[in-house]
Protein backbone atom coordinates (compact mmCIF):
# COMPACT_ATOMS: atom_id res chain seq x y z
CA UNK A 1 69.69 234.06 59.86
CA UNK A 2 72.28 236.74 59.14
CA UNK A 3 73.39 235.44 55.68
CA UNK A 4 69.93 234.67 54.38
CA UNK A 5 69.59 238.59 55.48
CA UNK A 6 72.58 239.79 53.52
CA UNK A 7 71.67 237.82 50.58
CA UNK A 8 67.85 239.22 50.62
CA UNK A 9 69.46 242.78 50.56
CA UNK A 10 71.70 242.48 48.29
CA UNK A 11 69.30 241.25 45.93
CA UNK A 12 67.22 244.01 46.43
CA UNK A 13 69.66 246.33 45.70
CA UNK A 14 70.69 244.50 42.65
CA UNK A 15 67.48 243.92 40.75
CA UNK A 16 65.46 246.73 42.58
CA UNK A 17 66.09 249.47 40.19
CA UNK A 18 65.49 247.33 37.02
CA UNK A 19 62.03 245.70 38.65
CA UNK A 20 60.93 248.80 39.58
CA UNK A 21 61.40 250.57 36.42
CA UNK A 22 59.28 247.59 34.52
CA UNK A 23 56.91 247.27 37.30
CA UNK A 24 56.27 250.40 38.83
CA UNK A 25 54.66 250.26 42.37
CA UNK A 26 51.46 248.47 40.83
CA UNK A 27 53.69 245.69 40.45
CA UNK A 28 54.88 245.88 44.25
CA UNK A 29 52.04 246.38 45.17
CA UNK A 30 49.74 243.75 42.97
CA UNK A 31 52.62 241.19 44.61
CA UNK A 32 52.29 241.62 48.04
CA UNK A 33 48.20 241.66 47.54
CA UNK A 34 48.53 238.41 46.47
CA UNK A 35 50.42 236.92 49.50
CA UNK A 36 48.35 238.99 51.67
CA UNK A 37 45.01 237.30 49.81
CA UNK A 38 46.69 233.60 50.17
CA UNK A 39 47.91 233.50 53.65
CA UNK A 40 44.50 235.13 55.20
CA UNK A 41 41.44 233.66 52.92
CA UNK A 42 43.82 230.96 50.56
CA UNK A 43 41.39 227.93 50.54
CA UNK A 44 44.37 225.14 49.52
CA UNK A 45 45.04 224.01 52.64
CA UNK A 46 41.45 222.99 53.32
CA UNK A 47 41.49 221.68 49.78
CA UNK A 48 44.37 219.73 50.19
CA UNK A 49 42.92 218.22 53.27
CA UNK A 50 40.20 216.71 51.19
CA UNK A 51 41.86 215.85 48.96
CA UNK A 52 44.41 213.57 51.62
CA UNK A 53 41.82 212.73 53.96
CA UNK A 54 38.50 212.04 52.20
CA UNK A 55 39.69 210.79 48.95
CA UNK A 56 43.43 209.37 49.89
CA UNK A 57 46.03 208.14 47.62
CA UNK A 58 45.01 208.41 43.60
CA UNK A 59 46.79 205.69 41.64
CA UNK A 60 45.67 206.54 37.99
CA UNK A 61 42.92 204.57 37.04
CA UNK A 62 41.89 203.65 40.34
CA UNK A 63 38.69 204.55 41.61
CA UNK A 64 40.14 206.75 44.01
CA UNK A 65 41.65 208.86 40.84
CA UNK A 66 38.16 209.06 39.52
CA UNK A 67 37.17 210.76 42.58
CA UNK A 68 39.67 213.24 42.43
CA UNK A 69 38.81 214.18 39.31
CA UNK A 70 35.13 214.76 40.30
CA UNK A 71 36.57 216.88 43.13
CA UNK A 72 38.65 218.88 41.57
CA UNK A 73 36.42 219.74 38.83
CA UNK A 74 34.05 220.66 41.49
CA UNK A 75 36.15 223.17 42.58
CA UNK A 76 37.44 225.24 39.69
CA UNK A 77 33.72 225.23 38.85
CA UNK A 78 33.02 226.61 42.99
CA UNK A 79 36.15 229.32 42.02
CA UNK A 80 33.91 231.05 39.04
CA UNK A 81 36.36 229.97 35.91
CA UNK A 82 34.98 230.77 32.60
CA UNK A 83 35.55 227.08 31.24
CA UNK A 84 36.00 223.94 33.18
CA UNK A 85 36.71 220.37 31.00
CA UNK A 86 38.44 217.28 31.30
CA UNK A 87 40.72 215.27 28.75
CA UNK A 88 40.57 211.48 28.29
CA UNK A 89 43.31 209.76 29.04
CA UNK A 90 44.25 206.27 28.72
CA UNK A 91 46.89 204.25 31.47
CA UNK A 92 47.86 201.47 32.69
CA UNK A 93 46.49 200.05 36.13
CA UNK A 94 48.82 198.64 37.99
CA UNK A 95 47.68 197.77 41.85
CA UNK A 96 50.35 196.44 44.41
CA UNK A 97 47.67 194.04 45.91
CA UNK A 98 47.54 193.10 49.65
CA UNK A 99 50.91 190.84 50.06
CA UNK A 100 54.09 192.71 50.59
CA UNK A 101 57.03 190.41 52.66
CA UNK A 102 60.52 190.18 52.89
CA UNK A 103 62.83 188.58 54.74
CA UNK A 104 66.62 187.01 55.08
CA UNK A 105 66.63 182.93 55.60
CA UNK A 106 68.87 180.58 57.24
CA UNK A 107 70.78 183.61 58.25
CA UNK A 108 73.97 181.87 60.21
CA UNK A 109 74.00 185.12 62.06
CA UNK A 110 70.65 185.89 62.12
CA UNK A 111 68.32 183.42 61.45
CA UNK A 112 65.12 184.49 59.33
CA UNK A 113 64.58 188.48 59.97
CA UNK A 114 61.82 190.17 58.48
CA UNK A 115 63.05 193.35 56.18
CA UNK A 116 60.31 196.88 55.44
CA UNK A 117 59.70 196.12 52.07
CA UNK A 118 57.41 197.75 49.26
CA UNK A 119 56.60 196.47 45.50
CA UNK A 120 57.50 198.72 42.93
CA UNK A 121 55.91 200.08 40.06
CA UNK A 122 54.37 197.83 37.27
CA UNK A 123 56.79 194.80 39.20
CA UNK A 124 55.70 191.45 38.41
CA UNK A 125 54.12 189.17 41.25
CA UNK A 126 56.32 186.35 42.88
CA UNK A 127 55.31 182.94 42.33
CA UNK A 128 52.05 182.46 44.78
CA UNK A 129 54.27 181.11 47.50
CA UNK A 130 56.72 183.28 47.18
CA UNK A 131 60.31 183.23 45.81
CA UNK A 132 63.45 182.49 47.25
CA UNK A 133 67.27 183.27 46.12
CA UNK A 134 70.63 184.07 46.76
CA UNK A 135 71.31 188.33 46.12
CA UNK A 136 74.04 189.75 44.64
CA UNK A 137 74.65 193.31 45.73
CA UNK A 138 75.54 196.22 43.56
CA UNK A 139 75.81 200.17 44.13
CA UNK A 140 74.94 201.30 40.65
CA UNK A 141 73.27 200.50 37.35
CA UNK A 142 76.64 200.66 35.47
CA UNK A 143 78.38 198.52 38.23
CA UNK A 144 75.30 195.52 37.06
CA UNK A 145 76.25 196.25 33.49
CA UNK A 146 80.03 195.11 34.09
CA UNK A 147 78.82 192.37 35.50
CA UNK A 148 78.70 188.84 33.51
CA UNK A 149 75.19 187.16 33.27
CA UNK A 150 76.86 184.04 34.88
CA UNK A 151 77.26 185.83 38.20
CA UNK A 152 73.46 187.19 38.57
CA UNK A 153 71.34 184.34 36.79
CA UNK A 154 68.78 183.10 39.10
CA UNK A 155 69.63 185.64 41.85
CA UNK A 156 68.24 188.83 43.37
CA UNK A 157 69.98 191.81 42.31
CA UNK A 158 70.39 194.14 45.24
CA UNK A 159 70.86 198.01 44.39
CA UNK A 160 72.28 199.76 47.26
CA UNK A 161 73.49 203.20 46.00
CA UNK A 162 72.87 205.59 48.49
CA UNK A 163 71.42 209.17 47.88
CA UNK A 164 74.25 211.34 47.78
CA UNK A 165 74.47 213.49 51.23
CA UNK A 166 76.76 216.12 49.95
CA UNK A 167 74.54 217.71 47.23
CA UNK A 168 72.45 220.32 48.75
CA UNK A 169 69.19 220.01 46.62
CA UNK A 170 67.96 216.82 47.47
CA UNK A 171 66.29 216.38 43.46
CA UNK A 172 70.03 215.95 42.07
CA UNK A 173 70.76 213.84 44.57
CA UNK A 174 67.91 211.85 43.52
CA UNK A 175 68.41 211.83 40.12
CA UNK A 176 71.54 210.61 40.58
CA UNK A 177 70.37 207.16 42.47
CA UNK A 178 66.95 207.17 40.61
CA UNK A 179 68.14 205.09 37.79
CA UNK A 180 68.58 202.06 40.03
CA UNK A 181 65.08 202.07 40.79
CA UNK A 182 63.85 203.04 37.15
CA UNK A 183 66.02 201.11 35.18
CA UNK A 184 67.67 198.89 37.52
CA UNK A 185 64.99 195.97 37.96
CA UNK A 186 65.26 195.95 33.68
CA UNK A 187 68.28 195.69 33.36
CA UNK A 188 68.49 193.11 36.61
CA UNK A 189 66.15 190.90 34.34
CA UNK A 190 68.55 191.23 30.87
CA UNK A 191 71.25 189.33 32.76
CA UNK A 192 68.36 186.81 34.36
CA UNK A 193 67.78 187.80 37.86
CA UNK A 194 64.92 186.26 39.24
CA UNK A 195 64.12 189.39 40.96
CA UNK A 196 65.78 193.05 42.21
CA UNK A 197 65.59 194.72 45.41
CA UNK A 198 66.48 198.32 45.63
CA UNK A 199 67.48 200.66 48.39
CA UNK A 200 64.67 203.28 48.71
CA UNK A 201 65.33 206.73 47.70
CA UNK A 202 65.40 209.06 50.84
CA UNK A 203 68.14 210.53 53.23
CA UNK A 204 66.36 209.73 56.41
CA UNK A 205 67.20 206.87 58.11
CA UNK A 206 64.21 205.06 58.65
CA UNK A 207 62.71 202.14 57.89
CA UNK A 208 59.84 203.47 55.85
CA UNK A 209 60.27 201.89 52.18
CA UNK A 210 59.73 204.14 49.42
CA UNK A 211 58.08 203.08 45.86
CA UNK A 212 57.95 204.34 42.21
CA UNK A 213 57.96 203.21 38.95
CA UNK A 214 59.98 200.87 37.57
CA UNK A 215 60.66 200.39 33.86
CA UNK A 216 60.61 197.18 31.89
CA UNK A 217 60.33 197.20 27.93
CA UNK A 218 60.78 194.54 25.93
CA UNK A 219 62.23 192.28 28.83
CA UNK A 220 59.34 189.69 30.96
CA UNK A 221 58.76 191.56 34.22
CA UNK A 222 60.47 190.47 37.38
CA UNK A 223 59.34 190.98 40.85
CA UNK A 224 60.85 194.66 41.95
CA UNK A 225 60.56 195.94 45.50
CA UNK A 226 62.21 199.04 47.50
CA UNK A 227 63.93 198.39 51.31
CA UNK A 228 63.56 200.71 53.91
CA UNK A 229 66.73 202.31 54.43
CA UNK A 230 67.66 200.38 57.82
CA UNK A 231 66.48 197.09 56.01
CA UNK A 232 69.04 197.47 53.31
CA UNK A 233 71.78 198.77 55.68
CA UNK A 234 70.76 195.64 57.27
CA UNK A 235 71.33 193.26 54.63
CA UNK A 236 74.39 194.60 52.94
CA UNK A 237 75.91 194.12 56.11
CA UNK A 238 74.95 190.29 56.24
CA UNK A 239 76.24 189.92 52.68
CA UNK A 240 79.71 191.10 54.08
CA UNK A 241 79.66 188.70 56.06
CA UNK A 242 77.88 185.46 54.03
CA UNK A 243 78.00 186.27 50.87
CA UNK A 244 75.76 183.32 49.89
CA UNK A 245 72.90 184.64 52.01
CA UNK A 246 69.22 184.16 51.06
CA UNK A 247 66.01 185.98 50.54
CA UNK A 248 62.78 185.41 50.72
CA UNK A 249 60.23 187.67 48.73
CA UNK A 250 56.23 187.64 48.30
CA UNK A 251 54.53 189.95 46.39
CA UNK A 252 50.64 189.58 44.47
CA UNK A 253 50.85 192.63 42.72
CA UNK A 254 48.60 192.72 39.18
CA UNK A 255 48.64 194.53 36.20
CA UNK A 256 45.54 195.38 35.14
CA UNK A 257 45.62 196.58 31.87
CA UNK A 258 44.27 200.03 30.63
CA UNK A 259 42.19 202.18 32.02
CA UNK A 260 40.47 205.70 31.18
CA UNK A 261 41.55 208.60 33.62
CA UNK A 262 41.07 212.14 32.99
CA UNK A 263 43.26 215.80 32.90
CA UNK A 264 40.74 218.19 34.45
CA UNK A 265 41.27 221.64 33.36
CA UNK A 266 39.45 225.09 34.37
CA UNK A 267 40.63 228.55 32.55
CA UNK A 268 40.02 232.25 33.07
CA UNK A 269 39.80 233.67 29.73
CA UNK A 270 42.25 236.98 28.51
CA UNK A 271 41.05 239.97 28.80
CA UNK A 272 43.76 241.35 25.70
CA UNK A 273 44.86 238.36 24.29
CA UNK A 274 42.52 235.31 25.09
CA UNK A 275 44.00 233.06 22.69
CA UNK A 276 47.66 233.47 24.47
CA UNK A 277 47.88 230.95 27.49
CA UNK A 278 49.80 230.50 30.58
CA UNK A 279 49.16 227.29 31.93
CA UNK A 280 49.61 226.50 35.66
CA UNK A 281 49.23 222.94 36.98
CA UNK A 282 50.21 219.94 39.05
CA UNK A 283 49.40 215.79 38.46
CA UNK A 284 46.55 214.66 39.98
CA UNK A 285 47.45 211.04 40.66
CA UNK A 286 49.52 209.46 43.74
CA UNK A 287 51.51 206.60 44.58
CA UNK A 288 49.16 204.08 46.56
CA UNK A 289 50.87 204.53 49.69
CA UNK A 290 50.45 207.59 52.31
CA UNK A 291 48.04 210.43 50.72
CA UNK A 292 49.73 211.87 47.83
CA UNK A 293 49.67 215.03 50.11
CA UNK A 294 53.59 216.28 49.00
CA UNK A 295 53.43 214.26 45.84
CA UNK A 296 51.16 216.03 44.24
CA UNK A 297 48.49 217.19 46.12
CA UNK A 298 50.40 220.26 47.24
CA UNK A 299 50.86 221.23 43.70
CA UNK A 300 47.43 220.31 42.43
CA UNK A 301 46.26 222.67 45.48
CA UNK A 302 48.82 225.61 44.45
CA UNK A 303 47.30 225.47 40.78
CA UNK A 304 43.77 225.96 41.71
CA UNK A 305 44.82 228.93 44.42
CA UNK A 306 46.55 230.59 41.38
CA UNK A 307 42.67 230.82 39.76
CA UNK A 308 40.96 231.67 43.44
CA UNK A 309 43.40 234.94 44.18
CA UNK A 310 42.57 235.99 41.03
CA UNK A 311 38.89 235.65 40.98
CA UNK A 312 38.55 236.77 44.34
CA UNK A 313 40.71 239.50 44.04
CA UNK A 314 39.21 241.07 40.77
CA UNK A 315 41.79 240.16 37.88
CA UNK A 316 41.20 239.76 34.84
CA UNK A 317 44.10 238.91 33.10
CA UNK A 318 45.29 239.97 29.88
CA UNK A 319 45.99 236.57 28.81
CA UNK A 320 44.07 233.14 29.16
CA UNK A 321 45.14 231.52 32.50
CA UNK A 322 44.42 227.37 32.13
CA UNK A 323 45.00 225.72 35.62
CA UNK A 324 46.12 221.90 34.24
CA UNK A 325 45.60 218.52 36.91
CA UNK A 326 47.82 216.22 35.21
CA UNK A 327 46.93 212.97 34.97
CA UNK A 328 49.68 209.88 34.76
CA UNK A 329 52.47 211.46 35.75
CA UNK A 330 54.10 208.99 38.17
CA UNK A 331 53.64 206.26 36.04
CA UNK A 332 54.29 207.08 32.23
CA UNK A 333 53.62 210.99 31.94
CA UNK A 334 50.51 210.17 29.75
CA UNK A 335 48.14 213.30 30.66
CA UNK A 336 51.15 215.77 30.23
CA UNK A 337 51.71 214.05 26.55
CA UNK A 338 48.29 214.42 25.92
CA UNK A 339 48.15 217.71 27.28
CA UNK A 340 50.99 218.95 24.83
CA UNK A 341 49.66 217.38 21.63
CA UNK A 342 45.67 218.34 22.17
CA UNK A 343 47.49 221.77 22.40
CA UNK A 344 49.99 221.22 19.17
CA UNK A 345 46.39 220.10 17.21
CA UNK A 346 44.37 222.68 18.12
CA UNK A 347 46.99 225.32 17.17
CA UNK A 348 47.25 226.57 21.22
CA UNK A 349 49.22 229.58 21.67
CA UNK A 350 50.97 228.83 25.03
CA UNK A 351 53.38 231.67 26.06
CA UNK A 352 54.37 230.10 29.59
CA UNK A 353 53.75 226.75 31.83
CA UNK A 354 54.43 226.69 35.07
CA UNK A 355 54.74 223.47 37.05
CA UNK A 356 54.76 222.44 41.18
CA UNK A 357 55.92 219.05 41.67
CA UNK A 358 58.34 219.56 44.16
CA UNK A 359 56.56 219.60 47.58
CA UNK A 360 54.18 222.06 49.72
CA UNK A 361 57.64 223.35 51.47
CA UNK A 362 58.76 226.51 51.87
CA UNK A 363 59.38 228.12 48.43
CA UNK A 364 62.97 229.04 47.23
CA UNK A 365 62.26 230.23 43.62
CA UNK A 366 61.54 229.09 40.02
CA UNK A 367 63.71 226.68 38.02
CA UNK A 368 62.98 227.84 34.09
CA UNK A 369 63.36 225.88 30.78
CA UNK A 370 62.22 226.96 26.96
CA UNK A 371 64.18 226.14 23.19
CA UNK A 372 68.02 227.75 23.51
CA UNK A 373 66.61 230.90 21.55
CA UNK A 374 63.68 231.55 23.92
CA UNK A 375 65.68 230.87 26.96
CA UNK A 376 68.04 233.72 27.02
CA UNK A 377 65.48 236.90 26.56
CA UNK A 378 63.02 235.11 28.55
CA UNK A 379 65.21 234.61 31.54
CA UNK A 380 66.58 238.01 31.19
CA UNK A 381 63.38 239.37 31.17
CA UNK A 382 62.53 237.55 34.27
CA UNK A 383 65.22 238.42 36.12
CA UNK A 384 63.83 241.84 36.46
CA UNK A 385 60.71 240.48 38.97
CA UNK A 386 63.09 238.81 41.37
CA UNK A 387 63.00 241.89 43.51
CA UNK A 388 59.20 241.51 43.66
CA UNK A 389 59.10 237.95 45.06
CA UNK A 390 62.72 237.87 46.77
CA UNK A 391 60.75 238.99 49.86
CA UNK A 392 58.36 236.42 50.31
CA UNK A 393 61.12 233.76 49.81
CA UNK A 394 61.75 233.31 46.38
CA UNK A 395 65.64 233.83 46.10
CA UNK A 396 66.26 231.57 43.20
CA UNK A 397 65.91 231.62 39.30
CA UNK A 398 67.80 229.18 37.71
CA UNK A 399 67.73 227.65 34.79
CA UNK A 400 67.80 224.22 33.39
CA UNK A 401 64.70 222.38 34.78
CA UNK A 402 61.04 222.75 35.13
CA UNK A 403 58.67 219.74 35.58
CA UNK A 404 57.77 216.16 34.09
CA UNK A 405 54.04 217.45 33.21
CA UNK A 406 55.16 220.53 31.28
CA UNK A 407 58.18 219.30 29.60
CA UNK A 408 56.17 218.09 26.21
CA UNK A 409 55.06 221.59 25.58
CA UNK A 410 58.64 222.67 25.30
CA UNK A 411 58.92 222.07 21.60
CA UNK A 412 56.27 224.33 20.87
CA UNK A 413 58.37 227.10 22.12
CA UNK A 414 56.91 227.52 25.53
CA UNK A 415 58.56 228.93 28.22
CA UNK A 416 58.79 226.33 31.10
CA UNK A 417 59.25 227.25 35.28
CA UNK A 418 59.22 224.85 37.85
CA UNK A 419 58.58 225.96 41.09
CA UNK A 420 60.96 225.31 43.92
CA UNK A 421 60.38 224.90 47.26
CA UNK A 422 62.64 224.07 49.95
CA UNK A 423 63.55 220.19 49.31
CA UNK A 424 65.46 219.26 52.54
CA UNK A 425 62.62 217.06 54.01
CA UNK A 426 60.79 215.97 50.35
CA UNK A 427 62.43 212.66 50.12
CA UNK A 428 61.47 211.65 53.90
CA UNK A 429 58.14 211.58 52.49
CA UNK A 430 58.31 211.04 48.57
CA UNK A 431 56.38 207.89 47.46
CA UNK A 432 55.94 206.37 50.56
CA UNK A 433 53.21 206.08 53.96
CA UNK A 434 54.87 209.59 55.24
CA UNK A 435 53.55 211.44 52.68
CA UNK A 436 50.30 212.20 54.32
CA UNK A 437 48.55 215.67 55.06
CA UNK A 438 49.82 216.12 58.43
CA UNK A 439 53.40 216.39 57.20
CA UNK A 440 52.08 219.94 55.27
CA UNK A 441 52.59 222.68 56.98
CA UNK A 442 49.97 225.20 56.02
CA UNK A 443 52.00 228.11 56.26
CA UNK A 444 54.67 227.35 53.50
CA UNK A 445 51.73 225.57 51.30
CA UNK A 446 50.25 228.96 51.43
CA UNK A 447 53.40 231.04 51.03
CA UNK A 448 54.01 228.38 47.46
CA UNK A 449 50.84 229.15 46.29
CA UNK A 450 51.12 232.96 46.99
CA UNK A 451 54.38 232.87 45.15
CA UNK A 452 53.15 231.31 41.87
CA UNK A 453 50.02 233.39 41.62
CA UNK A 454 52.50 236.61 41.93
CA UNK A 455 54.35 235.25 39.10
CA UNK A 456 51.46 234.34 37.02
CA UNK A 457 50.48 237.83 37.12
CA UNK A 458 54.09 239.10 36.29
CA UNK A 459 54.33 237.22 33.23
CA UNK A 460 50.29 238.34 32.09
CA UNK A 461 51.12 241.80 32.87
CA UNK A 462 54.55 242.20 31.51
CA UNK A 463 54.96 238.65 29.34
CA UNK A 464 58.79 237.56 28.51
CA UNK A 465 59.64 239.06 25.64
C-alpha cells in the first residue's frame, strides 16, 4: 500500500495547483458527486446482470444480439435521453455449432487423450467425421513464415507462443501473441495445413480454452480451434517426445452468411453547443461462450451510467453527450465503421470519444489517441484534471491507444480515450466460459463507471482546447 500512497500524493501535489486553477472547487466538487451518485444509486450492475443472465452471450446477428438491442434501447429510453435510435448494420453470422473435440491418437505414451478445445472465429468445419493429422508446432507467426510449404502440407499447424509474463499490462502482452490466433490459421492454410490449433490467449493456467476471431482472406478456410492452456502444455510436450504424433479434430461450425444487427444509440442534447458531441460507448455483441459480462457488457453498462448520473443528477451539459452500443466489434469492427462514416456524412462535429473495452476492473486511468496536431494540446490540457480523478483511482494518462470501436472517428480529428481498468485478471476471462457476471465485482464496475462520467463532464465543462 505505501507506494500506491506516495504516488497518489505526489500527484496531487503535482497537478493540484494547475487543476484547481481550471477547475475551481465546482470541479472537485462536481467529481466526487459523481462517484458518490454511482456507488450509492448507479443502476449498471443490475443492468449488467440482465444483460449476463437473462439475455447471455450476443454473437452479432444472433438472436440473442437482437435482444440486446431491444434491451438496451429500453433503457436509455427508462434514463430520460432526449433521442434514442439505432443504426443498421450488416455482419456476418458465424455460429460454432454443437461439436467441439480434440484429442491426441495412438499416443505411444499416452494413448488417445482428450484435449479442452474451442473453434475459432469464422473457422471452417472439419470433414463430418472429423479430421485427423500429424502437427507441426511453432511459437510464432514469423517462425511459420520461415518455414517451407513441404514441411506443413497436410498437417496441423500448432501455435504455441505463450503470453508474455514479464509485461505488466496484460493488453501488450496480448497483442504481442494475438497475431497467432488472428493471422496464424491464414497463414497456416497459405503453406497447406489442413488445419491450425492455437494456444489460447490467457496467463492462467487452466484448462479453459479461449476463442476469437480468426482471419482468412482470399485463402479457403481451414478448421481453427484454441487449446486450453494445460492442453497445449500437454501436447507440446508429447511432440518432444514423438514428433510424428497425431490429432484428431471435430468441429460443425457454419457460416451463415449476413445478417442485419443494429448500433443503438441514446443522446442528451447540449445545452451551449448541441451540435458538438462527446460520444461514450462500448460493443454490444459477445463471443458465444460465458456471458459477455467483461467483454463488453461491463463497458456497454459504464456507457449508459455516464447518461443516468447525469440525468439523475441534474446536468445538462454544454455539449451533446451520445452514449454509442457498438455493434460487430469482435468480429470485423462493422458498427464502429459505420458509426464513423454516418458521422463523416452527416457533417457530425465530434470533439471527444471515449471507449471501455477493457474489463469492469478496477480503473487505473485513460489511455488517449487524436491526429499528431490534436494530440499534444489535448493531452496537455487533460493533464490538468488528473488531480480530480487521481483519488478515485485513476493514476494513469497515457497516450497511444484508445479502443477498436472509436478508432474510425480518429481521422475526423476526434480526440480518442480509452478507459483503463486494472487488467491483471482480464485475460482469465477474455473470450471464453469465465467470462460470466459473477466474475464482476460490483464495486470496481461502479468505481469505472463513476470515473468516466467525471471525465465526461471535465471535457463538456472545460473541452480540450
Amino acid at each position: 500500500m505505501r507506494p500506491v500512497f506516495t504516488f497518489l500524493v505526489g500527484s496531487l501535489l503535482f497537478f493540484g495547483p494547475k487543476a484547481h486553477s481550471q477547475t475551481g472547487d465546482e470541479g472537485v466538487e462536481q467529481v466526487a458527486q459523481f462517484f458518490d451518485h454511482v456507488l450509492t444509486e448507479g443502476q449498471c450492475y443490475p443492468w449488467l446482470h440482465h444483460l449476463c443472465k437473462e439475455i447471455g452471450h450476443r454473437v452479432a446477428g444472433s438472436s440473442a444480439g437482437a435482444a440486446a438491442v431491444e434491451y438496451s434501447q429500453q433503457i436509455l429510453d427508462s434514463i430520460g435521453c432526449d433521442k434514442v435510435w439505432t443504426q443498421e448494420v450488416e455482419v456476418r453470422h458465424w455460429s460454432r455449432g454443437s461439436i467441439e473435440k480434440c484429442k491426441l491418437i495412438q499416443s505411444k505414451t499416452l494413448g488417445d487423450l482428450e484435449l479442452s478445445v474451442v473453434a475459432l472465429g469464422y473457422s471452417a468445419p472439419t470433414p463430418k467425421l472429423g479430421l485427423s493429422a500429424e502437427v507441426i508446432e511453432v511459437k510464432s507467426v514469423e517462425d511459420l513464415r520461415k518455414l517451407p510449404s513441404s514441411q506443413v502440407k497436410g498437417k496441423f499447424v500448432f501455435f504455441n507462443g505463450p503470453m508474455d509474463p514479464t509485461k505488466i499490462n496484460t493488453f501488450h502482452a496480448y497483442g504481442a501473441a494475438g497475431s497467432q490466433r488472428t493471422s496464424g490459421p491464414k497463414v497456416a492454410a497459405q503453406k497447406g495445413a489442413v488445419g491450425a490449433l492455437v494456444r489460447s490467449l490467457t496467463l492462467k493456467n487452466d484448462d479453459v480454452p479461449h476463442s476469437g476471431v480468426t482471419i482468412f482472406q482470399q485463402e479457403q478456410p481451414i478448421p481453427a480451434a484454441a487449446l486450453g492452456i494445460q492442453s497445449a502444455d500437454k501436447l507440446s510436450a508429447l511432440l518432444a517426445q514423438e514428433p510424428k504424433a497425431k490429432v484428431y479434430l471435430q468441429l460443425n461450425c457454419q457460416d451463415l452468411g449476413k445478417r442485419k444487427t443494429y448500433n443503438v444509440i441514446g443522446e442528451i442534447k447540449g445545452s451551449d453547443y448541441p451540435d458538438e458531441i462527446i460520444v461514450v460507448g462500448g460493443h454490444l455483441d459477445s463471443w458465444d461462450l460465458g456471458e459477455g459480462a467483461h467483454d463488453d457488457g461491463a463497458g456497454c453498462v459504464h456507457a449508459m451510467q455516464v447518461l443516468h448520473s447525469f440525468k439523475a443528477l441534474g446536468i445538462r451539459p454544454k455539449h451533446t453527450i451520445r452514449c454509442v452500443l457498438f455493434a460487430n466489434e469482435e468480429s470485423g469492427l462493422a458498427g464502429g465503421r459505420k458509426y464513423a462514416a454516418e458521422a463523416e456524412r452527416k457533417g457530425e462535429k465530434h470533439i471527444a470519444a471515449i471507449e471501455s473495452d477493457g474489463g469492469g476492473h478496477a480503473p487505473r486511468g485513460f489511455a488517449m489517441d487524436a491526429l499528431p496536431h490534436i494530440l499534444q494540446p489535448a493531452y496537455a490540457k487533460a493533464q490538468n484534471w488528473r488531480a480530480l480523478v487521481s483519488p478515485y483511482g485513476f493514476y494513469e494518462l497515457t497516450t497511444g491507444g484508445s479502443g477498436a470501436d472509436i478508432s474510425p472517428l480518429k481521422k475526423l480529428g476526434v480526440v480518442l480515450f480509452g478507459f483503463r481498468p486494472d487488467s491483471q485478471r482480464y485475460f482469465d476471462y477474455h473470450h471464453s466460459s469465465n467470462d460470466v457476471f459473477e466474475n464482476v465485482h460490483r464495486r470496481e464496475l461502479e468505481l469505472g463507471a463513476a470515473g468516466i462520467a467525471a471525465w465526461v463532464y471535465l471535457i463538456d465543462q472545460y473541452g480540450l482546447q
